[in-house]
Protein backbone atom coordinates (compact mmCIF):
# COMPACT_ATOMS: atom_id res chain seq x y z
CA UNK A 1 -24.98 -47.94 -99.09
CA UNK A 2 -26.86 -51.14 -99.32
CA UNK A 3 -30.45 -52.19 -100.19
CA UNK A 4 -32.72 -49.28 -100.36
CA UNK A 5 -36.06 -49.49 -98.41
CA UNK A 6 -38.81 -47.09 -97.35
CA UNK A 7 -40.86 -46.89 -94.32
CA UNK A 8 -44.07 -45.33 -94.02
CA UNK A 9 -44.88 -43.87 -90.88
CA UNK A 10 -48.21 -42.36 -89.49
CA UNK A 11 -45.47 -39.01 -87.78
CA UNK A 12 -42.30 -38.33 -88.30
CA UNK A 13 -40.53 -37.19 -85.80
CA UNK A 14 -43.02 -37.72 -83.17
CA UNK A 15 -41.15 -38.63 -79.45
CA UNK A 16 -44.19 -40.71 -78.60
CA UNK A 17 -42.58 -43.18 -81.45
CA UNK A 18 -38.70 -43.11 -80.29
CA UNK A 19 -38.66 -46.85 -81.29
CA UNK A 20 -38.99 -46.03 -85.05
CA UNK A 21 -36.77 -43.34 -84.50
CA UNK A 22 -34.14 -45.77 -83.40
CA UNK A 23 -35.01 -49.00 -85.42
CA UNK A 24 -33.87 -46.39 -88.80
CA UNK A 25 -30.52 -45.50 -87.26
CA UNK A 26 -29.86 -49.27 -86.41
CA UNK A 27 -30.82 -50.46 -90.34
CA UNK A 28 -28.67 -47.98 -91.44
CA UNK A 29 -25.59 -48.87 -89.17
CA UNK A 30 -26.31 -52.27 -90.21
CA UNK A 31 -26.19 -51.06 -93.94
CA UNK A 32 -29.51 -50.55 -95.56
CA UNK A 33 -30.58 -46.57 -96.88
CA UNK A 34 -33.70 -46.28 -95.38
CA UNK A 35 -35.95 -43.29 -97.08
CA UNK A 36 -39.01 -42.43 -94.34
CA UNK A 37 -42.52 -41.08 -95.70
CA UNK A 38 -44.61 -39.86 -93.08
CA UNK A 39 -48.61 -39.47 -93.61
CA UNK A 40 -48.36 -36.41 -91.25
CA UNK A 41 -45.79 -33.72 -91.00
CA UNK A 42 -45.15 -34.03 -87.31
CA UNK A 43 -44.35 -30.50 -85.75
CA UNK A 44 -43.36 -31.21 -81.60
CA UNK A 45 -41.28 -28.78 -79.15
CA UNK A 46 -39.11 -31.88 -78.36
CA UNK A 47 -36.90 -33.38 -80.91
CA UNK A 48 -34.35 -36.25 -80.17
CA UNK A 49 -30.62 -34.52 -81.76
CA UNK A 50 -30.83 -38.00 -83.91
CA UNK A 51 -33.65 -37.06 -86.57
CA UNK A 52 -31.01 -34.78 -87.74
CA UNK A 53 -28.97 -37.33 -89.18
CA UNK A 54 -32.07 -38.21 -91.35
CA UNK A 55 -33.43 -35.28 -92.27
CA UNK A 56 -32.47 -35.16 -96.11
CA UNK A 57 -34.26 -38.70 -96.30
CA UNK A 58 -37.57 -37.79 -94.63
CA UNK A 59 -40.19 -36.87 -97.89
CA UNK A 60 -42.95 -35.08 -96.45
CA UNK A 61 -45.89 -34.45 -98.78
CA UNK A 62 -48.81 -33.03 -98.67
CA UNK A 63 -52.46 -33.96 -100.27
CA UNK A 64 -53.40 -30.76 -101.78
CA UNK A 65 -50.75 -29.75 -103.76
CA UNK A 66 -49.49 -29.75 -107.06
CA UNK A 67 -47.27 -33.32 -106.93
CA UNK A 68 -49.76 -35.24 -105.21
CA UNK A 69 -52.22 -34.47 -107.81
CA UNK A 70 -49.58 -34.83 -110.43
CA UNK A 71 -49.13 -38.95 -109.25
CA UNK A 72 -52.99 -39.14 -109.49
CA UNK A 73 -52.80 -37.91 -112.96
CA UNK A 74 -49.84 -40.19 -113.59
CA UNK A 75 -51.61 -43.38 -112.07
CA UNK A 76 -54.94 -43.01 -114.21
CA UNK A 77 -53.31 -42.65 -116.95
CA UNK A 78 -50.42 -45.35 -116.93
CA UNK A 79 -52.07 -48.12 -114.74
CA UNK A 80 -55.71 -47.33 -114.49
CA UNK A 81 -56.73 -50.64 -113.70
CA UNK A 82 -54.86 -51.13 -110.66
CA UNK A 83 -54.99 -47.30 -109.28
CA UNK A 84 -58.94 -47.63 -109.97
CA UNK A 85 -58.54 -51.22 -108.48
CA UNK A 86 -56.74 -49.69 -105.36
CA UNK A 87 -59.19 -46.93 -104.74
CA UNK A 88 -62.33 -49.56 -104.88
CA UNK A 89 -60.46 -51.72 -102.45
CA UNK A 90 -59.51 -49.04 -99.73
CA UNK A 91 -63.52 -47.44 -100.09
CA UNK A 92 -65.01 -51.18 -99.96
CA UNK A 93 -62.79 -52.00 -97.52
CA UNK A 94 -62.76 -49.43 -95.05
CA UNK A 95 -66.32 -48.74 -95.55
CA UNK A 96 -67.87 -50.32 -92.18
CA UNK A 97 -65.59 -47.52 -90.03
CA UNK A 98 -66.31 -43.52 -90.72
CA UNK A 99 -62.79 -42.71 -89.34
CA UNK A 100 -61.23 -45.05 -91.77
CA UNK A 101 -62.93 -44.07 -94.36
CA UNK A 102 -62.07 -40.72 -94.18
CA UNK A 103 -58.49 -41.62 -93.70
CA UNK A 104 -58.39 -43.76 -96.35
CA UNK A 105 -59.55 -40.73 -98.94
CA UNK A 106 -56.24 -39.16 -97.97
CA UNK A 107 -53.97 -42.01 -97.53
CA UNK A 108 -54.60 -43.68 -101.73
CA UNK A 109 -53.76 -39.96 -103.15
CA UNK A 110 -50.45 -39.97 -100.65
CA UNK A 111 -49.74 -43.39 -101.22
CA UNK A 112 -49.93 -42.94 -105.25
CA UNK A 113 -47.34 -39.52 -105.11
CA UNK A 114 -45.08 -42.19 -102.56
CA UNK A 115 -45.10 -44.70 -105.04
CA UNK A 116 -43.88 -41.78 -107.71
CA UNK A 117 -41.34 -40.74 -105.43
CA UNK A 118 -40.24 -44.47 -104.51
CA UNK A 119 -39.67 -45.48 -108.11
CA UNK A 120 -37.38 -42.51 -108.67
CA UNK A 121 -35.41 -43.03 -105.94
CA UNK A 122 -35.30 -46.65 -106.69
CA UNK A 123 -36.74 -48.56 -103.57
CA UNK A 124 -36.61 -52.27 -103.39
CA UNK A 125 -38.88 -52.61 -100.38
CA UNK A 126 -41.68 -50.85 -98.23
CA UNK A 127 -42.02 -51.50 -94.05
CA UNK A 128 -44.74 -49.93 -92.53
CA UNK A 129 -45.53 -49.28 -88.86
CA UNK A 130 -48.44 -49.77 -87.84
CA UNK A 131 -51.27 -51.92 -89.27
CA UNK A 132 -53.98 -49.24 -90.09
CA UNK A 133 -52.94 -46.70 -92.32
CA UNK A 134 -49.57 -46.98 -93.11
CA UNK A 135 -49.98 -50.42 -93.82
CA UNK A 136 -52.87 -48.99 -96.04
CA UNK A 137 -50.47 -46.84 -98.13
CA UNK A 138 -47.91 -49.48 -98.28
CA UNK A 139 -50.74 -51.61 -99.62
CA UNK A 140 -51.97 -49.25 -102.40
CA UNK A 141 -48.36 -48.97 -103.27
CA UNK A 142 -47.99 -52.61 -104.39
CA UNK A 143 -51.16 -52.43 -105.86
CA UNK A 144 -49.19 -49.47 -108.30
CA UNK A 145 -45.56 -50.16 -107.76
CA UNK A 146 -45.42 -54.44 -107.68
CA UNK A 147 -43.16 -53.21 -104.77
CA UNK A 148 -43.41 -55.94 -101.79
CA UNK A 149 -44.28 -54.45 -98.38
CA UNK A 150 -44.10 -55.89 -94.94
CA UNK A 151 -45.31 -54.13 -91.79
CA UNK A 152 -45.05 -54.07 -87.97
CA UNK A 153 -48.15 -54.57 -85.73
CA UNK A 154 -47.66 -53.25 -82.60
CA UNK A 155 -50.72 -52.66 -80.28
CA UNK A 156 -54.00 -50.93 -80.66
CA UNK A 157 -53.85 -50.71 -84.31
CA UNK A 158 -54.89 -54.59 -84.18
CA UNK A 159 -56.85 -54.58 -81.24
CA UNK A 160 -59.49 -52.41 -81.47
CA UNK A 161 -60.48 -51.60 -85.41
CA UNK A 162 -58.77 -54.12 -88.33
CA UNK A 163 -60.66 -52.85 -91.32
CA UNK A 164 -58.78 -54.86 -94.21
CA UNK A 165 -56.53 -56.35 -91.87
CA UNK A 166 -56.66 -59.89 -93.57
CA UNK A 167 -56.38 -58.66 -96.97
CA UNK A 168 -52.92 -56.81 -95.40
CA UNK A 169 -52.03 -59.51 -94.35
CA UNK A 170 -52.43 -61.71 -97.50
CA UNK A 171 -50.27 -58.85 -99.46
CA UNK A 172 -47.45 -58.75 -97.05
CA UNK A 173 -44.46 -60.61 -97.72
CA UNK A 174 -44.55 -60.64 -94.07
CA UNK A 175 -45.77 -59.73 -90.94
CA UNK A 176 -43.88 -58.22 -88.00
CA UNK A 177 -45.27 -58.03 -84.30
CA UNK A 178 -44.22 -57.22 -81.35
CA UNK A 179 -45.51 -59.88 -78.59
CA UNK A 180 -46.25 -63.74 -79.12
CA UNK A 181 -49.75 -62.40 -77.04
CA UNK A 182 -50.28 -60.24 -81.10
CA UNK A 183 -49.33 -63.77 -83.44
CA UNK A 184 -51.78 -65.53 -81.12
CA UNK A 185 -54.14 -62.94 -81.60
CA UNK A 186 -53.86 -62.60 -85.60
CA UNK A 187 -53.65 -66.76 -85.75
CA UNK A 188 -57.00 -66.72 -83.80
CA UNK A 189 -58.56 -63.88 -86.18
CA UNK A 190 -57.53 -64.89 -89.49
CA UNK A 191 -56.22 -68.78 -89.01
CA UNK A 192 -52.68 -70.56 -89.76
CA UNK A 193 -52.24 -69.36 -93.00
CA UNK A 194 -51.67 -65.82 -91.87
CA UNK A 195 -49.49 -67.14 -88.82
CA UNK A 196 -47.00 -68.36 -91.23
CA UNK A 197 -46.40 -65.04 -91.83
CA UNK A 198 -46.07 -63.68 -88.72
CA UNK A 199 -42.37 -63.51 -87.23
CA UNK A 200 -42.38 -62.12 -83.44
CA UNK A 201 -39.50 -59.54 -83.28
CA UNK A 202 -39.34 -58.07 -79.53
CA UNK A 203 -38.76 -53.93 -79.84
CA UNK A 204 -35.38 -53.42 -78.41
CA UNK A 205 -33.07 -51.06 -76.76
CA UNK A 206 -29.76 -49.87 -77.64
CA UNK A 207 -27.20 -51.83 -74.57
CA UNK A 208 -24.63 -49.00 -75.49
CA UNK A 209 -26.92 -46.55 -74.42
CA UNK A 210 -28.96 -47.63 -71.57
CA UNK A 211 -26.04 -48.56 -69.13
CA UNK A 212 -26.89 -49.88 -65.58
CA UNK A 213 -26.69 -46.52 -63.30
CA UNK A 214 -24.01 -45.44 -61.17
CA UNK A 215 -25.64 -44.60 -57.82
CA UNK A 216 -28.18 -46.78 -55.44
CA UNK A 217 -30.62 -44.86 -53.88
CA UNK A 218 -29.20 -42.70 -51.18
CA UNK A 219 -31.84 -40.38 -50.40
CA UNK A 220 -34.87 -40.52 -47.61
CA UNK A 221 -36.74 -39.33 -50.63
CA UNK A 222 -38.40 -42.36 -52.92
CA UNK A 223 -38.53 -41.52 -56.54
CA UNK A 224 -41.51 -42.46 -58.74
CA UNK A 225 -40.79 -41.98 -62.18
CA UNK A 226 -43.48 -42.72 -65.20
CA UNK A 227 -42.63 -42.43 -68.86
CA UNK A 228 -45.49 -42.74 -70.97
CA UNK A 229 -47.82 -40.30 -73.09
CA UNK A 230 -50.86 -38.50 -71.06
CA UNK A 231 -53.18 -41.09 -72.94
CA UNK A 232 -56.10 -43.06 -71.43
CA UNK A 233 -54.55 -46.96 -72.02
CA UNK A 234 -51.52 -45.53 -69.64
CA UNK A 235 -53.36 -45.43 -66.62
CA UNK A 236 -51.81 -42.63 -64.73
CA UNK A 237 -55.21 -41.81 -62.75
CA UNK A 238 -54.57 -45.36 -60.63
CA UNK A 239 -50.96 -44.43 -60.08
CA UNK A 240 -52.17 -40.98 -58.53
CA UNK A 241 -54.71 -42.41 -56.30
CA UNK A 242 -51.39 -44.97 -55.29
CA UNK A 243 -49.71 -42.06 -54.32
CA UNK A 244 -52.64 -40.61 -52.56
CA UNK A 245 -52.18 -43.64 -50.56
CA UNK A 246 -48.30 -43.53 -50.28
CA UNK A 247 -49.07 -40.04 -48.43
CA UNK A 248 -51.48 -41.35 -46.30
CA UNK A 249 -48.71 -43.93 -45.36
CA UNK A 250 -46.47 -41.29 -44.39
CA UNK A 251 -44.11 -41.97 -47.50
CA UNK A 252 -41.93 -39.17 -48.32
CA UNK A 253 -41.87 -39.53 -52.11
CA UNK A 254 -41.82 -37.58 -55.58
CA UNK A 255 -43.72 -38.78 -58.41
CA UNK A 256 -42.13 -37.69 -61.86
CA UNK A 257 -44.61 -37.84 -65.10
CA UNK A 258 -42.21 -37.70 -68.04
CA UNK A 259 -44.91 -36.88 -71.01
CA UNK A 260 -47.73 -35.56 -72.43
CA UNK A 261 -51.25 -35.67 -73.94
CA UNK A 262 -55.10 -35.25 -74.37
CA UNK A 263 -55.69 -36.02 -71.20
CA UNK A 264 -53.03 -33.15 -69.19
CA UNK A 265 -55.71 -31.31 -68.04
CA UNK A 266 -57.38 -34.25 -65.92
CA UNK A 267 -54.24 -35.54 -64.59
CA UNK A 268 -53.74 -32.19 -63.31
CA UNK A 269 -57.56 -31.90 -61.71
CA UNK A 270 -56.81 -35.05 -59.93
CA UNK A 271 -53.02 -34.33 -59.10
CA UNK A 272 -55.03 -31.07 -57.25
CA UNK A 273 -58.09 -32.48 -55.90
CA UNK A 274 -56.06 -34.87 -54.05
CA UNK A 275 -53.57 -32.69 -52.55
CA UNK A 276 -50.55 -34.09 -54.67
CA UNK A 277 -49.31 -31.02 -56.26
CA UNK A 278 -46.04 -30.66 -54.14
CA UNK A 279 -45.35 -34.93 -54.65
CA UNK A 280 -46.38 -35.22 -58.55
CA UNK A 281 -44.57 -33.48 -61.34
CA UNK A 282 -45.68 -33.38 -64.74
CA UNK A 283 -42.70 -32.22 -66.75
CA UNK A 284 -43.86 -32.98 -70.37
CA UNK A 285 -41.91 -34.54 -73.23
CA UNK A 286 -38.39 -34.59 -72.88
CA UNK A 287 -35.16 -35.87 -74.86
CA UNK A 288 -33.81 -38.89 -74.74
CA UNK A 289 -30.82 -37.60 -72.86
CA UNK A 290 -32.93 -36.34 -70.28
CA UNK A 291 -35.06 -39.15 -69.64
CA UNK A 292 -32.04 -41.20 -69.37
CA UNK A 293 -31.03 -38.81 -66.40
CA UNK A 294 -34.36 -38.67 -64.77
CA UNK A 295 -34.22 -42.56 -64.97
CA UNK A 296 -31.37 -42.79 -63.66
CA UNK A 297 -32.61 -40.77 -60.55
CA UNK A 298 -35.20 -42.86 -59.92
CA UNK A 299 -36.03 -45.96 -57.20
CA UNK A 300 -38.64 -46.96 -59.44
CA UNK A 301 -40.58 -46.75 -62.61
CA UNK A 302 -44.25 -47.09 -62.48
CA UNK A 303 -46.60 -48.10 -65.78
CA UNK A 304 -50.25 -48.73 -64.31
CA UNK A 305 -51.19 -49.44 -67.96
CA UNK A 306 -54.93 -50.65 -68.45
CA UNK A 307 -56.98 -52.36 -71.36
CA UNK A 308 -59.89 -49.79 -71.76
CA UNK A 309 -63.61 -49.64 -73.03
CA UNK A 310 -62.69 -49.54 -77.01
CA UNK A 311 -59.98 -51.95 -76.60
CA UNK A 312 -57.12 -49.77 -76.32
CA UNK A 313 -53.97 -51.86 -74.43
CA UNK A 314 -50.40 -51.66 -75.04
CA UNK A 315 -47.84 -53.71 -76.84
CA UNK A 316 -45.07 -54.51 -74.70
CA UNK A 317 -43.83 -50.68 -73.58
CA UNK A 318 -40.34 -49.65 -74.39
CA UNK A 319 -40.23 -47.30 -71.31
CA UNK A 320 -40.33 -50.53 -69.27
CA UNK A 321 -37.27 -51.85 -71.29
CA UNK A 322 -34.89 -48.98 -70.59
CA UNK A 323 -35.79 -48.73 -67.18
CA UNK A 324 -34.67 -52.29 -66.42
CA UNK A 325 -31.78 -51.65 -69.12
CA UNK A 326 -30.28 -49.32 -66.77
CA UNK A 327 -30.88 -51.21 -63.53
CA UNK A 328 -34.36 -49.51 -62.67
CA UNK A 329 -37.25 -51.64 -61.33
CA UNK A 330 -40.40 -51.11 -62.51
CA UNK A 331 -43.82 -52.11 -61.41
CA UNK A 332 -46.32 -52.59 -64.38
CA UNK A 333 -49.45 -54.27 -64.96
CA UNK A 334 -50.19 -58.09 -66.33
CA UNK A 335 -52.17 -57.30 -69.67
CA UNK A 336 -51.49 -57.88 -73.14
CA UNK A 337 -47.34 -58.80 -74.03
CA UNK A 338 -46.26 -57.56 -70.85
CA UNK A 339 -45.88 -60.57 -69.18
CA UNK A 340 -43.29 -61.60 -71.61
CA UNK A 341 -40.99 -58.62 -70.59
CA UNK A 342 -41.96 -58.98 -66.68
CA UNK A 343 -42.19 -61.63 -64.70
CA UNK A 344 -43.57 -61.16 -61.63
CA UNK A 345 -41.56 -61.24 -58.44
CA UNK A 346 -38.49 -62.04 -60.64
CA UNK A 347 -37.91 -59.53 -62.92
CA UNK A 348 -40.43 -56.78 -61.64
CA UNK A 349 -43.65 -56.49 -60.37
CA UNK A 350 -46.57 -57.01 -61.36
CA UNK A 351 -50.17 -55.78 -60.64
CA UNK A 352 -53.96 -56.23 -61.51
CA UNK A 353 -54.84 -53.37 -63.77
CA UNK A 354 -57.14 -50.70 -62.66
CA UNK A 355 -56.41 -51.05 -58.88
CA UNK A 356 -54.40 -48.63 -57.49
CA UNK A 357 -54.51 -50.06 -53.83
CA UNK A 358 -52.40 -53.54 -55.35
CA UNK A 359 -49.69 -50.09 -57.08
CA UNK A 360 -49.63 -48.35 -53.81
CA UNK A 361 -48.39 -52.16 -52.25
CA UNK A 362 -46.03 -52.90 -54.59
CA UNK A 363 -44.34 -49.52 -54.39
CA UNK A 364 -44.65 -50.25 -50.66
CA UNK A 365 -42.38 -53.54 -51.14
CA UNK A 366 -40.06 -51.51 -53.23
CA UNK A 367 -39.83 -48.36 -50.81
CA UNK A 368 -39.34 -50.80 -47.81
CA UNK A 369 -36.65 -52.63 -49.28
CA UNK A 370 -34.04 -51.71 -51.48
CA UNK A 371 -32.38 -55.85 -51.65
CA UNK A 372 -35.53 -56.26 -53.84
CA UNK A 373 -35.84 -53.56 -55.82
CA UNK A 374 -32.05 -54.49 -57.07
CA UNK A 375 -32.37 -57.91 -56.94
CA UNK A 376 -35.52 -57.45 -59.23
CA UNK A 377 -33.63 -54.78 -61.79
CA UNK A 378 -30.71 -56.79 -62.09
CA UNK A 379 -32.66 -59.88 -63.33
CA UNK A 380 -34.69 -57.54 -65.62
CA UNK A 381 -31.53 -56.10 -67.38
CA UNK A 382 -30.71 -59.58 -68.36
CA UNK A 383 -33.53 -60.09 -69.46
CA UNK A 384 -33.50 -56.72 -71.82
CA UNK A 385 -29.94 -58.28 -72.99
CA UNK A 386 -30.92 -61.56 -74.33
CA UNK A 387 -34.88 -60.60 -75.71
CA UNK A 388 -35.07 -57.33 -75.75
CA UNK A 389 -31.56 -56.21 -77.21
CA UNK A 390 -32.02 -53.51 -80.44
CA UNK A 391 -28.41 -55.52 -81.89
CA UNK A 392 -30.07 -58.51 -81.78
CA UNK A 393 -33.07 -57.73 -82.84
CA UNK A 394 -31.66 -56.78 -85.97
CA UNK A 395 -29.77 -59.30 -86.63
CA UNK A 396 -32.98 -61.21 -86.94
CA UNK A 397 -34.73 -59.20 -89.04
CA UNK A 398 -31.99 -58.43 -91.89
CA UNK A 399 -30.68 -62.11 -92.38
């Protein structure tokens, strides 16, 4: 094995976070050990077969208990200053938000038994994902360690709170994130010094895997299909009332809701108030493998995604990659780094967000003629090759 690094992770495995998932396997084809701490001990139904292959590497910890004390002990004692140092700057720091706070009381104690742990198993280098409190850890563990630390910023963890998010920045060797829309955002925040930092590195799929599908659409039946967690940003509300339209139309469809969530139970209320219970199907998480087959079953994939009251918006969704990957259009809406994946009218659609009368006319377009919807997915999966490809991604980030 090559270099030895360590990510810190807010779950591990969680199937809401595939991408990380998949980003490991990569580095490690491409030669690096990669050793994952998680801040939570992630217990789901659904499991991709994959986190198997790590599961000897994955050091779960928790903050009562005999180690993680242990490291505190350790710290004081050996490096006072800078373990005193690093709990004044995560308090001072976080101070303005009571949910950071509080997070950050558990994340320095973790963070000090990681940096233990990472010094025994001899770790050159820390990633974190996510700017909030992994980044945190990986922070307090440089403060210990001298270890350098990058991170990835992906989406809401820099749009709607940043508590220290200059100082993380200033510590970082450097910055990853996902969307030119984020480096424009940080440059504007915290000025060109911290854009020099910042290196834009697209989240990718694997091309092996995500083949362009065997079949066109053959049935009278149109296929929805939506991949995303049951989570407000998503916007799965407007795409219901779309299909509440679509019925009204006379459409005979099936609309397929591949995940899951706090908000399940209002989906459903609406899914029933409106009389959609025979045309939408909620079927929960499921494997990659499977999602792969219900793409591939699809006419189109839907991802009404919205920017909402706190600030909540996505990155640049991954679901929308693999559906083009495979020759699936997809209709999405023009906020934050989407735009950079689709391009309206070229390489999928796009729609205002919040308006599900504009989603119920684009999946109009798409029901009524299947010369666009192929002519659009065949465009998008070349555009998934050459910026969105997992290969090449990585070939950018390890030379």
């Amino acid at each position: 094995m090559g270099r030895k690094i360590a990510y810190v992770v807010s779950r591990f495995p969680t199937i809401a976070e595939t991408f990380i998932l998949y980003e490991i396997l990569e580095l490690e084809r491409l030669g690096l050990q990669v050793e994952i701490f998680p801040l939570i001990r992630q217990n789901e139904p659904v499991k991709h077969a994959e986190v198997e292959k790590l599961a000897k590497r994955i050091h779960y910890n928790q903050i009562l208990s005999v180690s993680t004390i242990a490291a505190q002990i350790y710290w004081l004692f050996n490096n006072p200053r800078n373990y005193l140092e690093a709990w004044w700057r995560a308090i001072s720091g976080n101070f303005s938000s009571p949910k950071f706070l509080t997070r950050a009381l558990v994340v320095v104690p973790l963070a000090a038994r990681f940096a233990r742990q990472m010094q025994a198993l001899s770790v050159e280098h820390v990633h974190a994902h996510w700017a909030t409190h992994p980044t945190l850890a990986a922070y307090v563990i440089r403060q210990l360690t001298g270890l350098s630390y990058t991170f990835t910023a992906h989406a809401h963890d820099i749009y709607v709170e940043r508590p220290m998010l200059k100082e993380k920045i200033q510590e970082a060797e450097s910055v990853v994130t996902i969307s030119d829309y984020n480096k424009e955002l940080l440059q504007q925040l915290y000025g060109e010094s911290a854009a020099e930092k910042i290196v834009v590195i697209h989240c990718g799929i694997d091309p092996t895997v995500f083949q362009p599908r065997a079949k066109p659409r053959s049935s009278e039946q149109f296929t929805i299909i939506c991949v995303a967690s049951l989570k407000d940003y998503k916007g799965h509300p407007y795409l219901i009332e779309a299909c509440a339209q679509l019925k009204a139309e006379g459409v005979r469809f099936r609309c397929i809701l591949v995940g899951d969530g706090q908000d399940r139970s209002e989906i459903e209320a609406q899914i029933s108030q409106l009389g959609l219970s025979e045309q939408v199907l909620l079927l929960g998480f499921q494997p990659r493998n499977r999602v792969n087959e219900l793409l591939s079953e699809a006419d189109v994939m839907v991802l009404p995604s919205i920017i909402t009251g706190t600030g909540k918006k996505e990155g640049i969704p991954v679901a929308l990659m693999e559906a083009l990957a495979i020759e699936l259009p997809v209709v999405t809406t023009a906020i934050s780094g989407i735009p950079e994946l689709i391009e309206d009218g070229k390489t999928g659609l796009l729609v205002p967000e919040r308006d599900a009368r504009a989603l119920a006319a684009a999946l109009l377009k798409l029901y009524r003629s299947s010369e666009l919807g192929s002519r659009l997915a065949a465009a998008g999966r070349s555009k998934v090759l050459e910026d969105f490809n997992l290969y090449i991604k990585f070939f950018k980030l390890v030379l």
